[in-house]
Protein backbone atom coordinates (compact mmCIF):
# COMPACT_ATOMS: atom_id res chain seq x y z
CA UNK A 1 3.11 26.04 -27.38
CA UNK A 2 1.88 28.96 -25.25
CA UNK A 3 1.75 29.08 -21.80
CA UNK A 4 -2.14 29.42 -22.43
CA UNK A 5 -2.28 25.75 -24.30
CA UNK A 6 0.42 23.78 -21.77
CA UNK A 7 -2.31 24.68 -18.90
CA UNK A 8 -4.93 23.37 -21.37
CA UNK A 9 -3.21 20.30 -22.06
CA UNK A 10 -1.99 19.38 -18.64
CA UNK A 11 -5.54 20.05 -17.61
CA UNK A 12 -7.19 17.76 -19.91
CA UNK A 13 -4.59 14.65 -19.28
CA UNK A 14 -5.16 15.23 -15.97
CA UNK A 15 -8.99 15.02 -16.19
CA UNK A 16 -8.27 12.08 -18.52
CA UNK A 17 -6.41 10.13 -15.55
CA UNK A 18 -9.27 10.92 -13.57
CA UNK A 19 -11.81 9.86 -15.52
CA UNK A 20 -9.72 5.95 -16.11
CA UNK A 21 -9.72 5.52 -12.60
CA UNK A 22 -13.68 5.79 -11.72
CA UNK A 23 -14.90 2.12 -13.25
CA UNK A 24 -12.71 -0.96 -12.06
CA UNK A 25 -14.04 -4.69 -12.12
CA UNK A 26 -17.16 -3.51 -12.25
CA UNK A 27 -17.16 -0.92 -8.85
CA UNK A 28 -17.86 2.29 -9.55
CA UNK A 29 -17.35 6.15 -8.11
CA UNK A 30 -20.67 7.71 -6.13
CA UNK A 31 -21.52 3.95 -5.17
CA UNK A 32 -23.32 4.73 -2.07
CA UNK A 33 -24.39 8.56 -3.42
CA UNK A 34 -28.14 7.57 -2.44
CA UNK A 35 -27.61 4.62 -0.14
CA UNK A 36 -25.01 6.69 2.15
CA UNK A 37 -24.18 9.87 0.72
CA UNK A 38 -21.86 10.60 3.69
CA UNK A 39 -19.76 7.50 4.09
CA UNK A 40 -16.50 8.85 1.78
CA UNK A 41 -16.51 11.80 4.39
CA UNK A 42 -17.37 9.52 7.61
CA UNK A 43 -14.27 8.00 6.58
CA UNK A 44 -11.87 10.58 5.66
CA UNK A 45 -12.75 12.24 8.82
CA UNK A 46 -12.40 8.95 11.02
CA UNK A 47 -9.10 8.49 9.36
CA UNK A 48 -7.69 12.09 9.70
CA UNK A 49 -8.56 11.89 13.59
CA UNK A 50 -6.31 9.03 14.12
CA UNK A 51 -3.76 10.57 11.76
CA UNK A 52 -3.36 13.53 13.82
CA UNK A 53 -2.95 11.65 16.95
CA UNK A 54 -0.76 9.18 15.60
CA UNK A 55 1.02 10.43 11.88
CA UNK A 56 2.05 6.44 11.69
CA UNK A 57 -1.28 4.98 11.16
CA UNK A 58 -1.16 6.07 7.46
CA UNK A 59 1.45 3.67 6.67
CA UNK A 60 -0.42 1.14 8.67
CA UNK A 61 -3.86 1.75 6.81
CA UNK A 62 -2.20 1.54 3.72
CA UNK A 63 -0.37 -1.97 4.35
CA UNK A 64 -3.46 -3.33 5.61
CA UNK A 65 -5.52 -2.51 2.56
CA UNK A 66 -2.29 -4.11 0.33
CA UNK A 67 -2.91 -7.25 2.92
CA UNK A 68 -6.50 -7.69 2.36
CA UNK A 69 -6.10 -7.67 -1.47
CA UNK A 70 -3.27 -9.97 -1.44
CA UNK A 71 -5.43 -12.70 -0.10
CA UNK A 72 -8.91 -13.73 -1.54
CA UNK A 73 -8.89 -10.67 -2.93
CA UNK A 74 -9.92 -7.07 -1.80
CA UNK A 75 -12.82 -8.35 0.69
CA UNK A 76 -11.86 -7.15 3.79
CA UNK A 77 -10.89 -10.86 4.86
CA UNK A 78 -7.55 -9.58 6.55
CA UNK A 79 -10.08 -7.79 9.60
CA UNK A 80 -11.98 -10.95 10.76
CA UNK A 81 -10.51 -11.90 14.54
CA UNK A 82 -9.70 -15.83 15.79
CA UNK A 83 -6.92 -18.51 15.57
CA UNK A 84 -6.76 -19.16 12.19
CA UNK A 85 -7.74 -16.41 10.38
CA UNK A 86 -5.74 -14.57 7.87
CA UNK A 87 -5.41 -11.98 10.67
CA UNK A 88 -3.17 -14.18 12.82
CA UNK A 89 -0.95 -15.44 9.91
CA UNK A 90 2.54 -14.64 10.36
CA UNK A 91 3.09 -13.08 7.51
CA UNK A 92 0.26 -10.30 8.78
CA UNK A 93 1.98 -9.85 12.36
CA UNK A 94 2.61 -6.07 13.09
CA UNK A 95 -0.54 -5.27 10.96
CA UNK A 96 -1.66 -2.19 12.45
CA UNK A 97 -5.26 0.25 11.71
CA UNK A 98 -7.79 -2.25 12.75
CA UNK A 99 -9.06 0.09 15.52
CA UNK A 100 -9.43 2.96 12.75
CA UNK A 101 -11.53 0.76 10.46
CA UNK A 102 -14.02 -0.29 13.40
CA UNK A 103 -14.75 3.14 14.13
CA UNK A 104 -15.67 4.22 10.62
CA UNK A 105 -17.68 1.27 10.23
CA UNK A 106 -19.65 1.69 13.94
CA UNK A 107 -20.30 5.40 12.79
CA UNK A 108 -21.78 4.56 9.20
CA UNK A 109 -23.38 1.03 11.16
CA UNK A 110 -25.50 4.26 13.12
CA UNK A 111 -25.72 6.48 10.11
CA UNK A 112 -27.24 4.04 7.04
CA UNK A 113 -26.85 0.78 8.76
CA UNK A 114 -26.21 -2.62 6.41
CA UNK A 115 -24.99 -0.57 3.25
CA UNK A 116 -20.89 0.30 3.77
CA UNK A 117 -18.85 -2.85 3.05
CA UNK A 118 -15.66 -2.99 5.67
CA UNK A 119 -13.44 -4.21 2.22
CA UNK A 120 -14.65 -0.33 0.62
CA UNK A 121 -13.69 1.38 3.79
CA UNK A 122 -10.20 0.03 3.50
CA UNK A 123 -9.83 0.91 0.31
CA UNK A 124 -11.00 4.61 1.55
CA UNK A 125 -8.99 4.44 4.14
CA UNK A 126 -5.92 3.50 1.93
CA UNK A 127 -6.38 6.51 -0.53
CA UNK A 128 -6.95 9.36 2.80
CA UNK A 129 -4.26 8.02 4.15
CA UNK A 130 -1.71 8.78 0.95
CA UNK A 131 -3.57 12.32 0.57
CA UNK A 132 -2.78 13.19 4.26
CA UNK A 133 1.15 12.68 4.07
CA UNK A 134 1.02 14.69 1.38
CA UNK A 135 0.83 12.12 -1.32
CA UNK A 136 -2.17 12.21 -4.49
CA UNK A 137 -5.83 11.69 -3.96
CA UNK A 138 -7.90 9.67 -6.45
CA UNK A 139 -11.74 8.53 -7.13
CA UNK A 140 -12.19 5.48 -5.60
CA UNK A 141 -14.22 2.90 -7.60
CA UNK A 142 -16.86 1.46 -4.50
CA UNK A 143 -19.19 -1.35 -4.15
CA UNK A 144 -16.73 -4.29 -2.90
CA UNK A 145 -18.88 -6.66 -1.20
CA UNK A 146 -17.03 -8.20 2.29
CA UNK A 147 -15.71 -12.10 1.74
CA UNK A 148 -16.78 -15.31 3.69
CA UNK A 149 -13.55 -16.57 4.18
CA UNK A 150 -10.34 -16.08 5.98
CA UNK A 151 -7.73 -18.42 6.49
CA UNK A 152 -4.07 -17.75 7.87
CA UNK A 153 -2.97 -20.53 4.89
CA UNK A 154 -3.64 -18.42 2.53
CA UNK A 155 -1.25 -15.71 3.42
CA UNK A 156 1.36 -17.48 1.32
CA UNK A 157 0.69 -15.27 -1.02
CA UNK A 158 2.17 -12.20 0.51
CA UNK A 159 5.19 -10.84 -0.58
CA UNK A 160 7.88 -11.56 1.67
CA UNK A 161 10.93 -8.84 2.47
CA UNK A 162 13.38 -11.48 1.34
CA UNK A 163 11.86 -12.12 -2.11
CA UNK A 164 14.28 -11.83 -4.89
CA UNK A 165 12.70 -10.22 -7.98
CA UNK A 166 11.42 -13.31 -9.85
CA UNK A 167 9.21 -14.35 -6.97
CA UNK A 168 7.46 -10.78 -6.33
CA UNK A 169 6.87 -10.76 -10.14
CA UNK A 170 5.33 -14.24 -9.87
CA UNK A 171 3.31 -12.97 -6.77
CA UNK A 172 2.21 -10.16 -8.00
CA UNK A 173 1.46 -11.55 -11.89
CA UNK A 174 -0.61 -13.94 -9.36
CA UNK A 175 -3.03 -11.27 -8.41
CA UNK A 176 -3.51 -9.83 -12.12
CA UNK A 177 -0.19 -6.93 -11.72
CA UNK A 178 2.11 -5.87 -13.81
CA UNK A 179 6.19 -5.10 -13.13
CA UNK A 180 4.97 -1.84 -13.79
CA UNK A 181 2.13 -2.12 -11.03
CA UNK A 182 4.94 -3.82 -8.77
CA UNK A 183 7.45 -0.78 -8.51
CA UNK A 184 5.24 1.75 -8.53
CA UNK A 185 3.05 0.43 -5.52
CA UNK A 186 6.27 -0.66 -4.18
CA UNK A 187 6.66 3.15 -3.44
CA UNK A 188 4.22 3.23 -1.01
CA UNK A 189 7.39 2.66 1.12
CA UNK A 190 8.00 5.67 1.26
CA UNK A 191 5.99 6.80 4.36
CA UNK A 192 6.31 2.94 5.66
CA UNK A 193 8.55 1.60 8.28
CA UNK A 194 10.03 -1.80 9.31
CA UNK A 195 11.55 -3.71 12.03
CA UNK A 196 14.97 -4.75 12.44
CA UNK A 197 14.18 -8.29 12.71
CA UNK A 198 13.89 -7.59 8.66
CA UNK A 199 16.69 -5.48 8.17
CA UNK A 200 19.45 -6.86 10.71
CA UNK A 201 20.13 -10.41 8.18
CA UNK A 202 21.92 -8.18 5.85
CA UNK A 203 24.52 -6.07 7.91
CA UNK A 204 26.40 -8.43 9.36
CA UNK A 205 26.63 -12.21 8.20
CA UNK A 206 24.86 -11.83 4.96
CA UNK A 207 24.56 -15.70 3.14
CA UNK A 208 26.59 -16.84 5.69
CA UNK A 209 30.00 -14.53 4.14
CA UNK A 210 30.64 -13.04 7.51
CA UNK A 211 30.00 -9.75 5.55
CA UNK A 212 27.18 -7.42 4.79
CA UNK A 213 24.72 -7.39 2.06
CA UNK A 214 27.25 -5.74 -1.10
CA UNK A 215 24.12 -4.16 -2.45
CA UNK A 216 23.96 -1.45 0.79
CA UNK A 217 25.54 1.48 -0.14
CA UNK A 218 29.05 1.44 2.09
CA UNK A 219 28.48 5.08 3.40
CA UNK A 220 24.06 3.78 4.40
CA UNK A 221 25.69 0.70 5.59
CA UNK A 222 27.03 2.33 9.32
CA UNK A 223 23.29 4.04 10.07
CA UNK A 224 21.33 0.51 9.44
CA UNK A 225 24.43 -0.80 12.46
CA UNK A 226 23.67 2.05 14.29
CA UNK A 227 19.88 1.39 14.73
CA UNK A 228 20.39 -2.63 14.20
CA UNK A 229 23.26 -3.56 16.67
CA UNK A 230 23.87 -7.36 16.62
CA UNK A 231 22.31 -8.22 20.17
CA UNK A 232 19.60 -5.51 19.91
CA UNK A 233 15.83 -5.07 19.90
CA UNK A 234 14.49 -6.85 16.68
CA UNK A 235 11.10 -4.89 17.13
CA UNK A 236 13.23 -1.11 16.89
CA UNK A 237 11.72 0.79 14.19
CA UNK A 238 13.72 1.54 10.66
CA UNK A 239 12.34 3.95 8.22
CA UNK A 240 12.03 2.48 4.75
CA UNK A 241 13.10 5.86 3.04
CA UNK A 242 15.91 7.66 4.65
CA UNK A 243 14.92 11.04 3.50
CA UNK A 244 11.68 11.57 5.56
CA UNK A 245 9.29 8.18 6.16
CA UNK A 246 6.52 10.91 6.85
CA UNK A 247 6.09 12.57 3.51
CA UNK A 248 4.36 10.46 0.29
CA UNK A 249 7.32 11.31 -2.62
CA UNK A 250 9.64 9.77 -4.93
CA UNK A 251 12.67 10.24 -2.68
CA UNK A 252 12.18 6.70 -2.30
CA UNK A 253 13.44 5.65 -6.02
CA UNK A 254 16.21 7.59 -5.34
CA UNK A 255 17.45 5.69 -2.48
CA UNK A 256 16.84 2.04 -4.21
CA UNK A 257 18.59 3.43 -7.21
CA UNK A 258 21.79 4.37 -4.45
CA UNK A 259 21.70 1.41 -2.57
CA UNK A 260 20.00 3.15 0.44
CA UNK A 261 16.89 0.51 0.69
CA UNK A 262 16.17 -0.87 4.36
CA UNK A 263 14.51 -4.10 2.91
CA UNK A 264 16.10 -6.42 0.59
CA UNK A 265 13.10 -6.95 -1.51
CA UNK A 266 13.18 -3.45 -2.05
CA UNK A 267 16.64 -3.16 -2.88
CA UNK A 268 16.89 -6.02 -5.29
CA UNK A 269 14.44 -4.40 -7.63
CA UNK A 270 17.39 -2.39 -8.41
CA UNK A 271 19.17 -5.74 -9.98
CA UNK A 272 16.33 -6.36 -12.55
CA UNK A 273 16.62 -5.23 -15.50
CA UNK A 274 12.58 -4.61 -15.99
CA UNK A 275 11.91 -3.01 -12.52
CA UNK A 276 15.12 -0.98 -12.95
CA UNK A 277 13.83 0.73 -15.56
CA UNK A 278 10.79 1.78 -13.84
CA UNK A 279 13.03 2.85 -10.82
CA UNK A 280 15.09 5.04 -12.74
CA UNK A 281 12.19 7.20 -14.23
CA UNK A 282 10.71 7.32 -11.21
CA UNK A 283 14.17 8.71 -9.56
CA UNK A 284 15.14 10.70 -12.26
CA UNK A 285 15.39 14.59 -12.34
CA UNK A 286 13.76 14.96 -15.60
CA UNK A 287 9.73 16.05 -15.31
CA UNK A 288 8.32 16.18 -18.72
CA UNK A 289 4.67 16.63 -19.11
CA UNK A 290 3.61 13.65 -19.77
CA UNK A 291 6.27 11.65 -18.07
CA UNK A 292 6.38 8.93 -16.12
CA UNK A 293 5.35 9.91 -12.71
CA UNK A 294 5.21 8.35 -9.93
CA UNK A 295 2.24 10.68 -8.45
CA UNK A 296 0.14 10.16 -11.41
CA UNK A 297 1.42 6.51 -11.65
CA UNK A 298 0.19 5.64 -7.92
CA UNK A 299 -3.40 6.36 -7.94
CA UNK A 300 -3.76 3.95 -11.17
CA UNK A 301 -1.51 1.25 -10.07
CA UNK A 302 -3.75 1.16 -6.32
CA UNK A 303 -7.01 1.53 -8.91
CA UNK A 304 -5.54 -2.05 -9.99
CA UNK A 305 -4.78 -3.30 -6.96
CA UNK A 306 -8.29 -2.43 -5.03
CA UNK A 307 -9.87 -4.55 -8.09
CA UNK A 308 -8.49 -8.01 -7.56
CA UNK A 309 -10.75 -10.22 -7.12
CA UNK A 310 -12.98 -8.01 -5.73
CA UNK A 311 -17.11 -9.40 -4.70
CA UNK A 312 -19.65 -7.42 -6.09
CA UNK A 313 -23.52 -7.16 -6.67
CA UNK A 314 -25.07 -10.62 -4.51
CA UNK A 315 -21.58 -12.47 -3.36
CA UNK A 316 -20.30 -12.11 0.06
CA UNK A 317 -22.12 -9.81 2.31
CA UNK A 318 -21.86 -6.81 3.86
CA UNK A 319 -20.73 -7.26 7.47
CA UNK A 320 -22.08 -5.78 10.34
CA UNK A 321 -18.73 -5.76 12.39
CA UNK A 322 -15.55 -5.72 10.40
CA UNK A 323 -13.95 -8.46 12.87
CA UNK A 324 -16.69 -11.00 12.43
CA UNK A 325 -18.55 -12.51 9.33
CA UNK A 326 -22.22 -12.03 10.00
């Protein structure tokens, strides 16, 4: 095959992959093309002006779109303020992008008032905030109506950083997602960060054995210490991927597959034989045209996620401040 037909090909898959991602669970791209033909770029713009203040929001936006879809689905029920909202759940503590979110939505509030649902502008958000750090960009299917209900009970359903393998599956399966789906949006670690009240369990009394957790890599093992100390600050910051938290790549495979993962959950997907598989061709070397990769993998596997459960058409509403229902 000439060079000529490759650039053909390639082309053609990649307008392929494109065109899978526009319709999910019944959302679809250029949703508010006459309603609010500027919201995509309201957003993208909000979004980039906290990102070059502050680089670490992207992580943050990202999480908190994973958040909101984890629980009653993608309809923005993670943003609504009081006591026992899913907000205040434990499980959501350290959350961080609400202030970016309220802006967008006060700016297209003044610019086509009562037509930009706060659950679409996190899944905006979400997708400029993976393009920024370098990562893909993807059509966003649109039209998520914003939920009724919040409850901090229903954050159970969260993955938690100590879940073995079988109970992210189980979570996961829960909201309609695959191993596959699991892994790959798994990878988002790779611009995230943690703190070492996560992290600090494993280096030094590990199940009670007096020892570390066997599954750190002896020579990673000394750094995690070094930022962890025993008797130090459980809210110090630990990079999930070694080789550069700030940049959206697959250097992040690489250290699961080497026993260089901060979090256990992250780690242990290394000791399964079904997410192992997806690790490994994700960390290999080998980039065949059409294999598996994790940049073309990403934008389909977050396609999936911003569908669950999502309210369309008449159900919920479309709130008028992200933090309150109407």
């Amino acid at each position: 095959m000439v060079a000529s037909e490759i650039a053909a090909v390639f082309f053609l898959f990649n307008a392929l992959l494109r065109g899978s991602l526009v319709q999910s669970q019944g959302l679809q791209r250029g949703f508010y093309d006459s309603s609010c033909p500027d919201a995509e770029d309201i957003v993208r713009s909000t979004v980039e002006k906290y990102y070059n203040n502050d680089a670490t929001i992207a992580p943050g936006l990202l999480r908190l779109h994973f958040h909101d879809c984890f629980v009653q689905g993608c309809d923005a029920s993670v943003l609504i303020s009081g006591a026992s909202s899913e907000r205040s759940a434990p499980q959501n503590f350290g959350l961080r992008g609400f202030e970016v979110i309220d802006d967008a939505k006060s700016q297209l509030e003044s610019t086509c008032p009562g037509a930009v649902s706060c659950a679409d502008i996190l899944a905006l958000a979400a997708r400029d905030s993976v393009d920024l750090t370098g990562g893909p960009s993807w059509p966003v299917p649109l039209g998520r109506r914003d939920g009724r209900i919040s409850s901090a009970a229903d954050a159970k359903a969260l993955p938690s950083p100590a879940d073995p393998v079988s109970v992210q599956r189980q979570k996961f399966a829960d909201q309609g997602l695959s191993d596959h789906d699991l892994v790959t949006l798994v990878g988002a670690h790779t611009i995230g960060q943690t703190d070492c009240a996560f992290v600090r369990y494993r280096l030094y009394n590990f199940t009670a054995t007096g020892n570390a957790d066997p599954s750190i890599s002896p020579a990673f093992l000394p750094q995690l210490r070094a930022l962890c100390p025993p008797n130090g600050d459980p809210a110090r910051r630990v990079a999930l991927d070694r080789d550069g938290a700030g940049a959206f790549d697959a250097a992040f495979f690489k250290n699961v597959r080497d026993g260089n993962a901060a979090l256990e959950s992250d780690q242990r997907l290394w000791g399964d034989d079904a997410t192992q598989g997806v690790v490994q061709k994700y960390a290999g070397n080998i980039r065949g045209l059409f294999g598996l990769r994790f940049t073309y993998e990403f934008p389909k596997a977050m396609v999936s996620l911003g569908g669950v459960a999502v309210k369309t058409g008449r159900q919920g509403e479309i709130r008028r401040k992200c933090s309150r229902f109407n």
